[in-house]
Protein backbone atom coordinates (compact mmCIF):
# COMPACT_ATOMS: atom_id res chain seq x y z
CA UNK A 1 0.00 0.00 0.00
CA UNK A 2 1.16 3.49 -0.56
CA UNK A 3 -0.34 6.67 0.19
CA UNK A 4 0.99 10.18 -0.05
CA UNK A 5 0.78 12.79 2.53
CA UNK A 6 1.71 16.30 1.91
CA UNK A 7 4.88 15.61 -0.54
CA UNK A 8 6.06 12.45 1.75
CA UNK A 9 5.43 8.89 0.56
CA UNK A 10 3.92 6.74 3.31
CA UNK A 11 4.33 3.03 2.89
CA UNK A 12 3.32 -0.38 3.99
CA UNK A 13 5.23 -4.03 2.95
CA UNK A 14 5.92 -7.12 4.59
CA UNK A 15 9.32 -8.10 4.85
CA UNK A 16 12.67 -7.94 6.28
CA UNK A 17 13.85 -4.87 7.27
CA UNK A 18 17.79 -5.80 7.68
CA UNK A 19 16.99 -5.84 3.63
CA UNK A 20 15.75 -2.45 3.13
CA UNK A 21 17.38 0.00 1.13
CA UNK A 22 16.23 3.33 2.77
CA UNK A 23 18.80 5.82 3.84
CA UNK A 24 17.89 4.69 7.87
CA UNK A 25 16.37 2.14 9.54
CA UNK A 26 14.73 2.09 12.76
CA UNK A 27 15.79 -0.65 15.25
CA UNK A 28 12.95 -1.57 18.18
CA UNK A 29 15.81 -2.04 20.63
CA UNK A 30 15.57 -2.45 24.22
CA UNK A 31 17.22 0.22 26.78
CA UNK A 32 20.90 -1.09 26.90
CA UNK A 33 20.90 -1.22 23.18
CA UNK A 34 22.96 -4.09 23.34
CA UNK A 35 21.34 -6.12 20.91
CA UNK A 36 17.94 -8.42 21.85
CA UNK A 37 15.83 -10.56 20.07
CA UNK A 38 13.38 -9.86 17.12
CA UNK A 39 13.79 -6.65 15.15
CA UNK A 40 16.82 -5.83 17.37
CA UNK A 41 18.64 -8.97 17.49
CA UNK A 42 18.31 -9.28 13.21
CA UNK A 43 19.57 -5.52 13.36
CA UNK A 44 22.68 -6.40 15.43
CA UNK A 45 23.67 -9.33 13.39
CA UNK A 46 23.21 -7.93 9.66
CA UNK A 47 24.76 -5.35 10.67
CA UNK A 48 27.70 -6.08 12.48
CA UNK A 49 30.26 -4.97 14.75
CA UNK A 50 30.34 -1.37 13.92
CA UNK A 51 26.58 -0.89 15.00
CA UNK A 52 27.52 -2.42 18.93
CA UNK A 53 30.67 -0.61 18.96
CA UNK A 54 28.87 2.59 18.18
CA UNK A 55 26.04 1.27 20.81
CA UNK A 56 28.91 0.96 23.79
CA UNK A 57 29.44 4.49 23.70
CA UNK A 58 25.29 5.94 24.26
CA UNK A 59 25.00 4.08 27.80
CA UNK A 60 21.57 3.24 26.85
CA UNK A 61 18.32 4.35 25.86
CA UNK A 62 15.43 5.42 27.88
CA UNK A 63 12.02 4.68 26.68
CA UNK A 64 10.81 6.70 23.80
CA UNK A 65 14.16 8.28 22.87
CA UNK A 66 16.57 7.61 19.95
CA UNK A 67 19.96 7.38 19.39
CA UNK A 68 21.39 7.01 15.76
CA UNK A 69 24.65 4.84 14.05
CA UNK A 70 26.11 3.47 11.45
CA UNK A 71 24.61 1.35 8.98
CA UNK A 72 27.30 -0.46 9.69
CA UNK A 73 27.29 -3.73 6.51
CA UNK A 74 23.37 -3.25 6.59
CA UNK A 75 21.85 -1.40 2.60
CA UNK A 76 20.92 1.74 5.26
CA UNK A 77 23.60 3.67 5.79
CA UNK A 78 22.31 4.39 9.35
CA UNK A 79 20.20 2.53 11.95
CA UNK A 80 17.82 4.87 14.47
CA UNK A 81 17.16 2.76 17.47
CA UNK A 82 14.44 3.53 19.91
CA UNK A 83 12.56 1.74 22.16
CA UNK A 84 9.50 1.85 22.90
CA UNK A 85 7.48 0.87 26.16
CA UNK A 86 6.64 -2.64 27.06
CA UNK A 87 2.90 -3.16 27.03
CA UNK A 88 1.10 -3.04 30.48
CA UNK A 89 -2.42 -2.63 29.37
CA UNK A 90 -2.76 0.93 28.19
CA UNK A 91 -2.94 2.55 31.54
CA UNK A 92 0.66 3.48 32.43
CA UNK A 93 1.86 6.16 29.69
CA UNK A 94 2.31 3.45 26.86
CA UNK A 95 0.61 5.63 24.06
CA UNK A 96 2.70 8.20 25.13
CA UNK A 97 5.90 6.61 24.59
CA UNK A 98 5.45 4.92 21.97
CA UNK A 99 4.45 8.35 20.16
CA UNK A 100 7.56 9.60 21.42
CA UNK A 101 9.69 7.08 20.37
CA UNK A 102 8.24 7.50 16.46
CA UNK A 103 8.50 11.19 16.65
CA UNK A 104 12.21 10.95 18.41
CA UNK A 105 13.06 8.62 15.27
CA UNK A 106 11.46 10.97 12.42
CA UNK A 107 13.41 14.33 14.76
CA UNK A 108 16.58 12.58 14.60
CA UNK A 109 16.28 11.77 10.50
CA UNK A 110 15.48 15.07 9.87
CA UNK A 111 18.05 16.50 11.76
CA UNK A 112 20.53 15.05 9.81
CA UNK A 113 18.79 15.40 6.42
CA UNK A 114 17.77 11.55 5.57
CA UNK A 115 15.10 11.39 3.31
CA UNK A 116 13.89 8.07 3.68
CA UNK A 117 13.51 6.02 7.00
CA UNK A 118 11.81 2.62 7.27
CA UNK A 119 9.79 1.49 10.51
CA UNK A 120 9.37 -2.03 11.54
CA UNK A 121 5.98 -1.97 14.27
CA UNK A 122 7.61 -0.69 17.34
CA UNK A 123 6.21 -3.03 20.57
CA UNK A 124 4.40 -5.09 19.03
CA UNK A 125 6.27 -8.26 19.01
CA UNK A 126 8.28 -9.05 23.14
CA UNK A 127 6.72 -5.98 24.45
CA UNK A 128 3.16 -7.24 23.99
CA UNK A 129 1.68 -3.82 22.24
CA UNK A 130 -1.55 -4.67 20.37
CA UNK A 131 -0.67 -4.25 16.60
CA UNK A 132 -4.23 -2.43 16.19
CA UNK A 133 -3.54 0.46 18.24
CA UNK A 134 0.61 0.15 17.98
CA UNK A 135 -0.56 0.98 14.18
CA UNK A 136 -2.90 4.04 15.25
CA UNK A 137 -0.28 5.64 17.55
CA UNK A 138 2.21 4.88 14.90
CA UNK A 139 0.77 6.53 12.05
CA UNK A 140 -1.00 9.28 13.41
CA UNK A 141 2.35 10.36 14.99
CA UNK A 142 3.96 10.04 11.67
CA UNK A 143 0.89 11.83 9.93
CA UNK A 144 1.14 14.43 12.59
CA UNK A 145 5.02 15.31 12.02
CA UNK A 146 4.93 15.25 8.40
CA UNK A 147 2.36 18.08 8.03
CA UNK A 148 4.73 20.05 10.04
CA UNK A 149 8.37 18.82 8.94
CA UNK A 150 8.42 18.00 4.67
CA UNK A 151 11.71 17.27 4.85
CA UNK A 152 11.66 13.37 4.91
CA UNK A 153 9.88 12.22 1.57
CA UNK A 154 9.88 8.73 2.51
CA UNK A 155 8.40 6.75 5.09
CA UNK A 156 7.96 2.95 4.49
CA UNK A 157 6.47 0.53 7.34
CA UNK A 158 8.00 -3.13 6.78
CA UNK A 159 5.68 -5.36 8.93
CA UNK A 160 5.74 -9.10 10.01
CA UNK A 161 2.99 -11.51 8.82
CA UNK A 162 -0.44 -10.54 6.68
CA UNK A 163 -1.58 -9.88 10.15
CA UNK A 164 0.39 -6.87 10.89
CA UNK A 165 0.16 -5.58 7.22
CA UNK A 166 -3.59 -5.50 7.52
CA UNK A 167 -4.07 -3.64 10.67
CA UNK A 168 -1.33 -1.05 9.36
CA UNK A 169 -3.45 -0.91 6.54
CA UNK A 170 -6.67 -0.34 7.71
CA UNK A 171 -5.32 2.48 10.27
CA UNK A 172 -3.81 4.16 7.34
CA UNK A 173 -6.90 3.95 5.54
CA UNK A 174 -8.90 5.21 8.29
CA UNK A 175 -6.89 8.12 8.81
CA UNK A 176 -6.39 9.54 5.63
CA UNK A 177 -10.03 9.14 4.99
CA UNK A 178 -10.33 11.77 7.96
CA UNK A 179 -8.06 14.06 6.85
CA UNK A 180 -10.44 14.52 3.47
């Protein structure tokens, strides 16, 4: 699925993102940024050394921040990792964060001029965030920032399973059916 907003291309496919050619990927990590499982573990072993090495030196992550490095022998020739909050039923600040962490990702890429960032569903997978309203939080943040900030032109989701496609889709559908 594609869909334009403003002059940025929004984007949905299923894949891999270690395989994705956008100038940046974003990495779901977890707050050491050490390297995990999922998302973050595939991250840290495409990519190699360099990406750890460059980890070492942050001392972390809290929570809906980012922190930005090397591509290291990944296509992107940077990885964005954030982390986002583990899922504890909705009631402790998780929409929030998980806002944050998309807008801290989209901040940092236009900060340094990238153009085109890919998203894997932030949560969703170890931290137990429903992929219905990860997707709504998600997008609307992403909506939100690029009808302020036109300066990244393309933003592609690569999702897990028909599952996760679906709900991205429908979300995406949903809310640029509003904004008509």
């Amino acid at each position: 699925m594609r869909k334009n907003v403003g002059n940025c291309l929004i984007e949905l496919v299923e894949g891999d993102i270690t395989r994705e050619e956008t100038e940046a990927i974003v990495n779901a990590a977890n707050s050491s940024l050490l390297g995990g499982g999922g998302v973050d573990g595939a991250i840290h072993r495409a990519g190699g050394p360099a990406i750890i090495k460059e980890c070492r030196t942050f001392g972390g992550c809290p929570p809906g921040e980012a922190r930005i490095t090397t591509g290291g022998n990944l296509r992107a020739k940077h990885v964005i990792h954030t982390v986002g909050p583990i899922y504890r039923g909705g009631s402790a600040g998780e929409e929030q964060i998980l806002t944050n962490a998309y807008l801290s990702c989209l901040k940092i890429a236009s900060e340094k001029g990238i153009k085109s960032i890919s998203f894997p569903s932030i949560s969703t997978g170890a931290y137990g965030y429903p992929v219905e309203k990860a997707a709504q939080t998600a997008l609307t943040a992403i909506i939100d920032f690029l009808k302020r900030d036109s300066s990244i032109k393309h933003v592609r989701f690569v999702l897990f399973g028909k599952n996760d496609y679906h709900s991205y889709e429908r979300v995406l559908e949903d809310l640029l059916q509003d904004t008509i």
